[in-house]
Protein backbone atom coordinates (compact mmCIF):
# COMPACT_ATOMS: atom_id res chain seq x y z
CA UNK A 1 0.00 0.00 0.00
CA UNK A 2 2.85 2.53 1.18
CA UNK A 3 4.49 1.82 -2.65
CA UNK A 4 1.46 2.49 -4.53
CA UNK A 5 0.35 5.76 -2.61
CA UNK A 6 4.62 6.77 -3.57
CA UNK A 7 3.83 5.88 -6.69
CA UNK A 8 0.57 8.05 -7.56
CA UNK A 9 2.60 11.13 -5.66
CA UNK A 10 4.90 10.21 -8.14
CA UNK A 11 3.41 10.23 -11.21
CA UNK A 12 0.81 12.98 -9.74
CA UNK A 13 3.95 15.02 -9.14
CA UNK A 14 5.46 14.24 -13.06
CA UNK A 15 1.89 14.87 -14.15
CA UNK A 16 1.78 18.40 -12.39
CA UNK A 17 5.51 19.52 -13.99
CA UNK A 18 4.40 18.62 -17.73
CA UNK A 19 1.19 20.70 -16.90
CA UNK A 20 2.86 23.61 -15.71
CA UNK A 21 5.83 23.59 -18.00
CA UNK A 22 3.64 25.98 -20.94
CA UNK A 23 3.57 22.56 -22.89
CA UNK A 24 -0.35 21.41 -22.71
CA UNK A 25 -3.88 22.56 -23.21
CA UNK A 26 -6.98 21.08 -22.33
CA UNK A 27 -9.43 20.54 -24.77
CA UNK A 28 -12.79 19.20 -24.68
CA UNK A 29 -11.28 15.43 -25.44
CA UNK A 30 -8.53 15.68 -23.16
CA UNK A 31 -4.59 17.16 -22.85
CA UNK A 32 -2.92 18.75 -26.36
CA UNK A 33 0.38 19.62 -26.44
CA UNK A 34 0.21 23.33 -27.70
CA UNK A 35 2.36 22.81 -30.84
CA UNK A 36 -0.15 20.48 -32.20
CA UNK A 37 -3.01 22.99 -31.71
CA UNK A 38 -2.08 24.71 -35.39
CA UNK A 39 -4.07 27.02 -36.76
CA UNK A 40 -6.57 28.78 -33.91
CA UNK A 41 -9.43 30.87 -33.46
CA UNK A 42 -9.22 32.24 -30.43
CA UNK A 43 -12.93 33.58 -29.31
CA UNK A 44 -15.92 31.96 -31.13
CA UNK A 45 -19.15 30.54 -30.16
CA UNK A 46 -21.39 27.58 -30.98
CA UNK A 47 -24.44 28.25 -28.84
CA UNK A 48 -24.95 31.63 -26.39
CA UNK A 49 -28.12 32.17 -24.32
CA UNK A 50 -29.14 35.42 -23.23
CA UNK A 51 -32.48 34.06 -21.00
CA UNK A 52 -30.50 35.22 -18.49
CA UNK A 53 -28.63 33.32 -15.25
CA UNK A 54 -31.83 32.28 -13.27
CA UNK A 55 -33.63 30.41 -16.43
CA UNK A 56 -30.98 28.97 -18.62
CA UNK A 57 -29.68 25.50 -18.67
CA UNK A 58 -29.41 22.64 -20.16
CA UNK A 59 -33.40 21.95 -20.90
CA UNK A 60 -33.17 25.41 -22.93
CA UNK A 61 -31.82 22.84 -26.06
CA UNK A 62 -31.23 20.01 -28.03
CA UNK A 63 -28.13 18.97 -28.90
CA UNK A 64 -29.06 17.12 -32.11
CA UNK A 65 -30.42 19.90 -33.12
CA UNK A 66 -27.75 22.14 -32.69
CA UNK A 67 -25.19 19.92 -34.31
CA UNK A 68 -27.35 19.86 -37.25
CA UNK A 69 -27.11 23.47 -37.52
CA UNK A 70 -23.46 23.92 -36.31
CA UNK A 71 -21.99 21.16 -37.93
CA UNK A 72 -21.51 23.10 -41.52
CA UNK A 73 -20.12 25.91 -40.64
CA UNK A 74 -17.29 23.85 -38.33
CA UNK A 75 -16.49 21.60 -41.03
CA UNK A 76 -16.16 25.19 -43.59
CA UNK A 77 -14.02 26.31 -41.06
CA UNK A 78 -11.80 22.71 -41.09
CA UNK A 79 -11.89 22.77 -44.44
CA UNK A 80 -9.55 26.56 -44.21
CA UNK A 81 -7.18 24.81 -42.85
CA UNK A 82 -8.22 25.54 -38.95
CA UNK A 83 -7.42 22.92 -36.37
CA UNK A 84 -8.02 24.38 -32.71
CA UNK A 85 -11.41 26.25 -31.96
CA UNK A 86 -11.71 28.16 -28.36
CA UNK A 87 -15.13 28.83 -27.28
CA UNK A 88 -15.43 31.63 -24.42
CA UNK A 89 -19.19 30.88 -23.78
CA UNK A 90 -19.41 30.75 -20.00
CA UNK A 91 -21.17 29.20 -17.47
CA UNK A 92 -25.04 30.52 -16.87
CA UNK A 93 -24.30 31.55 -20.87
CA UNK A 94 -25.02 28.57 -22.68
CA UNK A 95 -22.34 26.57 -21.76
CA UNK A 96 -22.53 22.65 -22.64
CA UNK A 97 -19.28 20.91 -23.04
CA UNK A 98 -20.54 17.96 -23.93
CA UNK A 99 -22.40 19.50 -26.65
CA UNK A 100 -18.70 21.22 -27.47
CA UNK A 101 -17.11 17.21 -27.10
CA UNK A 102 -19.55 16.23 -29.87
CA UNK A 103 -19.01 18.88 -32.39
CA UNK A 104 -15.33 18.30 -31.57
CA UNK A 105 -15.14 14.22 -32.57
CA UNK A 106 -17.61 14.99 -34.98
CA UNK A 107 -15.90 17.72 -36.68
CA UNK A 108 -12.16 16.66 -36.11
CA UNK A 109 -11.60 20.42 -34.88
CA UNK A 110 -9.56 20.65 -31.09
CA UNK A 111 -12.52 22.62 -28.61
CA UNK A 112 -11.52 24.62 -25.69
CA UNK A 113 -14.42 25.46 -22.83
CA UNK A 114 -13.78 27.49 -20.19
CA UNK A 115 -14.16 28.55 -16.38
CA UNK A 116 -15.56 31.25 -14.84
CA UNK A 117 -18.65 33.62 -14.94
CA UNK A 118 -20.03 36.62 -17.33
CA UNK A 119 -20.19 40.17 -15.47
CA UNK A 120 -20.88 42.26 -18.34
CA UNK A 121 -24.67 43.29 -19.51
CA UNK A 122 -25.78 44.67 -16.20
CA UNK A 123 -25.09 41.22 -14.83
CA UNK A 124 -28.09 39.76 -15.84
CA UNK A 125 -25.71 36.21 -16.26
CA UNK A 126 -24.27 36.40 -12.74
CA UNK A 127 -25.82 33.20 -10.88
CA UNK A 128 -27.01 34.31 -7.36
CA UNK A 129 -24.85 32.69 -4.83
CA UNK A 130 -21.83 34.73 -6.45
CA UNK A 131 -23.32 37.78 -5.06
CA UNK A 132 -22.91 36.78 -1.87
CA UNK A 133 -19.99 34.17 -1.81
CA UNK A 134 -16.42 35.58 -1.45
CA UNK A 135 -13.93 35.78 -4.44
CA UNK A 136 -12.19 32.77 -2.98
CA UNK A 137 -15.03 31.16 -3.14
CA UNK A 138 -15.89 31.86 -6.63
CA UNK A 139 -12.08 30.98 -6.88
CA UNK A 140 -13.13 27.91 -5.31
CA UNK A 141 -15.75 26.61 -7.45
CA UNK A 142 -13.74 26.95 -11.10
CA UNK A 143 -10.35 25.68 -9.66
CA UNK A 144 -12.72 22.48 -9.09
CA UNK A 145 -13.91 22.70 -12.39
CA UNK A 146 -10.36 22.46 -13.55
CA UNK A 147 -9.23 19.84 -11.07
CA UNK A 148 -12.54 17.86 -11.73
CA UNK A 149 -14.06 18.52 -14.75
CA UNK A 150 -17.28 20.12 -15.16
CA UNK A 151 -20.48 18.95 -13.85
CA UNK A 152 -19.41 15.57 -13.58
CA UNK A 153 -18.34 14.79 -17.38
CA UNK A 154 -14.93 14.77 -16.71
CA UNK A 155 -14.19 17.56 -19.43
CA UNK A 156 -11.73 20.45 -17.82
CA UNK A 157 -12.03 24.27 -18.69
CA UNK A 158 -8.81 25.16 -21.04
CA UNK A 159 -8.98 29.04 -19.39
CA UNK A 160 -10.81 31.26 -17.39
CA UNK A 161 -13.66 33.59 -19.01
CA UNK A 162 -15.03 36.70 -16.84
CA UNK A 163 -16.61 39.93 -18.52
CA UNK A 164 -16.77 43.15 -16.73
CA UNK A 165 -19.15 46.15 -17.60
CA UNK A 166 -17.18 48.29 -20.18
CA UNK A 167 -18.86 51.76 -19.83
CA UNK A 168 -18.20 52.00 -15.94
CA UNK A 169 -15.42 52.03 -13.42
CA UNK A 170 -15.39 48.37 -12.05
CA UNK A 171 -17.96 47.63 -9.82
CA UNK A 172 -17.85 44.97 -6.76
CA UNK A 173 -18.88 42.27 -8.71
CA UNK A 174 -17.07 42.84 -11.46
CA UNK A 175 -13.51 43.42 -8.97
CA UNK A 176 -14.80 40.34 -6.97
CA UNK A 177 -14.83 38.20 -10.46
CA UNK A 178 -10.82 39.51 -11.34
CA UNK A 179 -9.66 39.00 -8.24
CA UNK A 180 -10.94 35.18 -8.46
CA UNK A 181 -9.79 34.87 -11.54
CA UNK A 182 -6.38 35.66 -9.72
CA UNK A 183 -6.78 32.93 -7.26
CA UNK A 184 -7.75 30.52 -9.63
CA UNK A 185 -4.90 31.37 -11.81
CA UNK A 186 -2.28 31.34 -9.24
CA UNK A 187 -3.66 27.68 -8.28
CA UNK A 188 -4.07 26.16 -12.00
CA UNK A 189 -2.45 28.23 -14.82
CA UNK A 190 -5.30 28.94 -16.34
CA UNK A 191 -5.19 31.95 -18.61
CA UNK A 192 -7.48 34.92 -17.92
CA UNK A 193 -9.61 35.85 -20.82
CA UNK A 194 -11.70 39.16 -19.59
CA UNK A 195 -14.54 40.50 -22.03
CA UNK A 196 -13.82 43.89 -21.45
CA UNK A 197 -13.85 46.39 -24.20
CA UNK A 198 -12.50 49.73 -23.63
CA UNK A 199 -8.86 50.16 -22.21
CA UNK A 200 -9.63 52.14 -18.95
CA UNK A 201 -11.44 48.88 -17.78
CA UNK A 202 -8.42 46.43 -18.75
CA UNK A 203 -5.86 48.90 -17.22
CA UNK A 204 -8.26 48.34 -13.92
CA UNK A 205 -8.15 44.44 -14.19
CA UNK A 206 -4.84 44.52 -14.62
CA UNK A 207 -4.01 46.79 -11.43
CA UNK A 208 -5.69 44.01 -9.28
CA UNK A 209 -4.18 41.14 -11.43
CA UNK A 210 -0.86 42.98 -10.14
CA UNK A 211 -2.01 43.67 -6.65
CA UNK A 212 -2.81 39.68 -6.44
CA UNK A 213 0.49 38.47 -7.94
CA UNK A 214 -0.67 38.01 -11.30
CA UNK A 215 1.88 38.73 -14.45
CA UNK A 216 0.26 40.87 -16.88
CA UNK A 217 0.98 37.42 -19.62
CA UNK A 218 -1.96 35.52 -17.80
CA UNK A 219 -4.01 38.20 -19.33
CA UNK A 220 -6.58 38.46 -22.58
CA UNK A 221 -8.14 42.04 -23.19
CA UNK A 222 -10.86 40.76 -24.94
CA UNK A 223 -12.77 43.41 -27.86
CA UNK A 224 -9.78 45.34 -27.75
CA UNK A 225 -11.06 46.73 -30.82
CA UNK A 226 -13.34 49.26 -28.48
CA UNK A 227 -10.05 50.78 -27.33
CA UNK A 228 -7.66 53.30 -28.43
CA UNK A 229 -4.37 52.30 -30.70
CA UNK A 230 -2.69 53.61 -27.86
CA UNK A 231 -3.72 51.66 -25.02
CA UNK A 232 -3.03 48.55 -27.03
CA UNK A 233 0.30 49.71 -27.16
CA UNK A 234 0.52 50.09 -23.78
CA UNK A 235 -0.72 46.59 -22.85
CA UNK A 236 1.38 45.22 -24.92
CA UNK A 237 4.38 46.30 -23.71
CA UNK A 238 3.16 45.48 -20.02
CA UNK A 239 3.12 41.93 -21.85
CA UNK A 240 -0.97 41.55 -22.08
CA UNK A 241 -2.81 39.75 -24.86
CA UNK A 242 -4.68 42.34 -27.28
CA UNK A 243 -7.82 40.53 -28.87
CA UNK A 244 -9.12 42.21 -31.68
CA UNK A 245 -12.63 40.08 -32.09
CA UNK A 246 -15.57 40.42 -34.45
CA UNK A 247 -13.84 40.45 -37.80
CA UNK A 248 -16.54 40.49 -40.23
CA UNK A 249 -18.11 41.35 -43.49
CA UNK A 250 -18.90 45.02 -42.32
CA UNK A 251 -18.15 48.40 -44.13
CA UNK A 252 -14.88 49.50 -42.49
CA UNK A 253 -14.55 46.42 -40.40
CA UNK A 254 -11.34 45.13 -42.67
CA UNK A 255 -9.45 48.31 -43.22
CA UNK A 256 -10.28 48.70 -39.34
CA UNK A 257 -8.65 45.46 -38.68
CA UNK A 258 -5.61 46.25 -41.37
CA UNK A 259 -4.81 49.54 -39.66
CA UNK A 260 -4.57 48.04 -36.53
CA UNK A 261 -2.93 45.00 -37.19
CA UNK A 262 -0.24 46.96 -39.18
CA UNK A 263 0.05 49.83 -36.57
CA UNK A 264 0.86 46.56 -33.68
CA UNK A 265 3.79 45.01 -36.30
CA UNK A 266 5.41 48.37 -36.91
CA UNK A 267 5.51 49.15 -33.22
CA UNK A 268 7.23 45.52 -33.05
CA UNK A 269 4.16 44.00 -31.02
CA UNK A 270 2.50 41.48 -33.02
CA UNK A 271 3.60 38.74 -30.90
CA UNK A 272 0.91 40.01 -28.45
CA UNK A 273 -1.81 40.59 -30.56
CA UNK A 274 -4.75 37.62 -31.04
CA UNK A 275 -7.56 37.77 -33.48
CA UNK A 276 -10.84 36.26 -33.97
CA UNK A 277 -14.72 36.86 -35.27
CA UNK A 278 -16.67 36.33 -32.48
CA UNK A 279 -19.36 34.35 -34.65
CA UNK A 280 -21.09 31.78 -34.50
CA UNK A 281 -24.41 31.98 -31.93
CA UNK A 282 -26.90 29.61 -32.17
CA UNK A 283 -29.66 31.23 -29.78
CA UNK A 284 -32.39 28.96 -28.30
CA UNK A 285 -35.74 29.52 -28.74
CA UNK A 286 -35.20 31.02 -32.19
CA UNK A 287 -35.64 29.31 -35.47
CA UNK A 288 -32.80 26.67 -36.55
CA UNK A 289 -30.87 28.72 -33.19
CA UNK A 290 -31.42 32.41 -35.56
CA UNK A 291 -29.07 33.67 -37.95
CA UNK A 292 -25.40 31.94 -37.68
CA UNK A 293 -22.47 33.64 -38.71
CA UNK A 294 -19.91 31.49 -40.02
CA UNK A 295 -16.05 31.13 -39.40
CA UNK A 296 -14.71 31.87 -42.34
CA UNK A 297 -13.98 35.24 -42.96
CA UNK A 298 -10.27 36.05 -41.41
CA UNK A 299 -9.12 32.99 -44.16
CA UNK A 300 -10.86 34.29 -47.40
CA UNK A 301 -10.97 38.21 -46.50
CA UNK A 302 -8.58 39.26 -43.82
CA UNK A 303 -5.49 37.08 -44.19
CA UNK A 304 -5.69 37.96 -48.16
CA UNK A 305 -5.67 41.64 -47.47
CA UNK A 306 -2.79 41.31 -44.84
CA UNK A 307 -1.09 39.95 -47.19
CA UNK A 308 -1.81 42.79 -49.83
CA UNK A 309 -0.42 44.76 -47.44
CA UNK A 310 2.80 43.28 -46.52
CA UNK A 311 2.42 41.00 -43.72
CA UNK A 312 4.65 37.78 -44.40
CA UNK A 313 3.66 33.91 -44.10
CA UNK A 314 5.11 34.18 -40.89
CA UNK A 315 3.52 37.49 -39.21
CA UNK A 316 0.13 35.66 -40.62
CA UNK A 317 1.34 32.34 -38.66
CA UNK A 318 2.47 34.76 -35.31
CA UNK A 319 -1.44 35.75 -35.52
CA UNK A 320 -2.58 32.31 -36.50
CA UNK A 321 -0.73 29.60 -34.46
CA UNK A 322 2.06 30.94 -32.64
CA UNK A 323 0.57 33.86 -30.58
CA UNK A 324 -2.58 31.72 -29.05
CA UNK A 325 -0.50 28.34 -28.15
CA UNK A 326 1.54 31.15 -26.34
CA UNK A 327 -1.88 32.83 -24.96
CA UNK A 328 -3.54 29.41 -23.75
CA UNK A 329 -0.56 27.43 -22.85
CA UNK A 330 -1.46 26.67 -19.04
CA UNK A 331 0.92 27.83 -16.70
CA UNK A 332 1.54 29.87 -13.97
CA UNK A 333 2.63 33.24 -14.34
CA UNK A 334 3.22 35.24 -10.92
CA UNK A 335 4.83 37.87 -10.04
């Protein structure tokens, strides 16, 4: 008995250093080592509810039915050459990673789920006990999630997704959600990814990330796009993730995204920068889940004009593969 309890602290142990050692993700099939996740797009979504925290759940849908209608557009998306698909939508959002597992095998695409919980939209998708629990016991609940798997199927979050109010200084909630995301980093490795918007709001996550020990690294400002050229700069070079989302088929949306892009790689900062469209969205209780956008767009629109405009094979691969294995590798990183 004494060998085999040495044993599983052993290989528990060896288990623990490969984690930690920026080599793995978690996907909704199990561990990837991050230079087989390839091509990735870093912030889409298969199904989102907005019934709000206190309704939602699990009775809101049918999978079969949402394969039917999601299955297409991953399999476009494969067929671009992506391999790894990370979907932010979080817990009292429409989260089902079993629903993500089956598009996965079904697919062949690598899916990421996350942690965490959703503090933007007047948080209306805030579940009630984490009004009154504290942040380590928020903290608490995801780190289980990770160390567990969620809700019993044995599939582990690959980051952490919160969302603070973008048009306000940060209010309790929304500090109370950062500073578990803290905890919960500092304990698992998992990678912050904050929907956040505009920069005065990221600059206040990362001031608590800092007063909690957190590197800026372990940090995603998510719709970066809402804030200034500047302030991307600026998180940058404190060594935070800038993700420009919602690329689309929208007048100004691609010179937007080609200005910005190029402004990052002539200020020598593209290894910081992450893109993605933000599509996807079957809603429930709308027709065939409402209107889907598809997945395709940054390989047929945006990586062509790039290219038009000087970005090389590798500054398109930075954006494409190298920069989110770098983003989503889990690790620690303290200060």
């Amino acid at each position: 008995m004494k060998t085999y309890i040495f044993s599983s602290l052993f290989f528990a142990s060896l288990f623990l250093t490969e984690l930690f050692s920026q080599n793995l993700v978690f996907t909704v099939t199990g561990a990837l080592p991050v230079d087989e996740m390839g091509v990735t797009l870093q912030h889409e979504h298969l199904l989102v509810d907005f019934i709000g925290a206190d309704s939602t759940g699990y009775h809101r849908w049918e999978r079969d039915e949402v394969v039917e209608v999601m299955l297409p557009h991953l399999l476009a998306l494969k067929k671009e050459g992506c391999e790894t698909f990370i979907d932010p939508t979080p817990a009292y959002l429409g989260r089902d990673p079993l629903l993500l597992k089956e598009l996965s095998l079904k697919s062949g695409l690598n899916i990421i789920t996350n942690t965490g919980y959703y503090g933007a939209v007047e948080d209306q998708y805030i579940p009630a006990h984490a009004w009154d629990e504290t942040f380590q016991q928020l903290a608490c609940r995801w780190i289980s999630e990770f160390e567990n798997g969620i809700e019993g199927t044995g599939i582990k979050p690959g980051f952490i997704k919160i969302a603070v109010d973008r048009k306000v200084p940060l209010s309790e909630i929304d500090t109370k959600l950062v500073k578990a995301a803290a905890e919960a980093h500092r304990k698992t490795g998992l990678t912050i990814v904050s929907h956040t918007g505009y920069g005065e709001r990221a600059f206040e996550q990362l001031a608590i990330l800092e007063k909690n020990k957190v590197a800026p690294d372990a940090f995603v400002w998510v719709h970066a796009q809402h804030g200034t050229k500047e302030d991307h700069i600026k998180a940058a070079r404190l060594g935070a993730w800038v993700s420009l989302d919602n690329a689309k088929d929208r007048e100004g949306r691609l010179e937007e995204f080609v200005t910005r892009l190029t402004y990052m790689k002539e200020n020598d900062l593209l290894h910081r920068v992450l893109i993605s469209h933000d599509a996807g969205w079957y809603r429930p209780g709308e027709e065939n889940g409402g209107k889907i956008r598809g997945y395709t767009y940054i390989f047929t629109t945006l990586i062509p004009a790039l290219k038009q405009n000087g970005f090389t094979e590798a500054e398109i691969n930075q954006l494409m593969e190298t920069n989110p294995a770098k983003a989503f590798a889990i690790h620690k990183r303290e200060l």
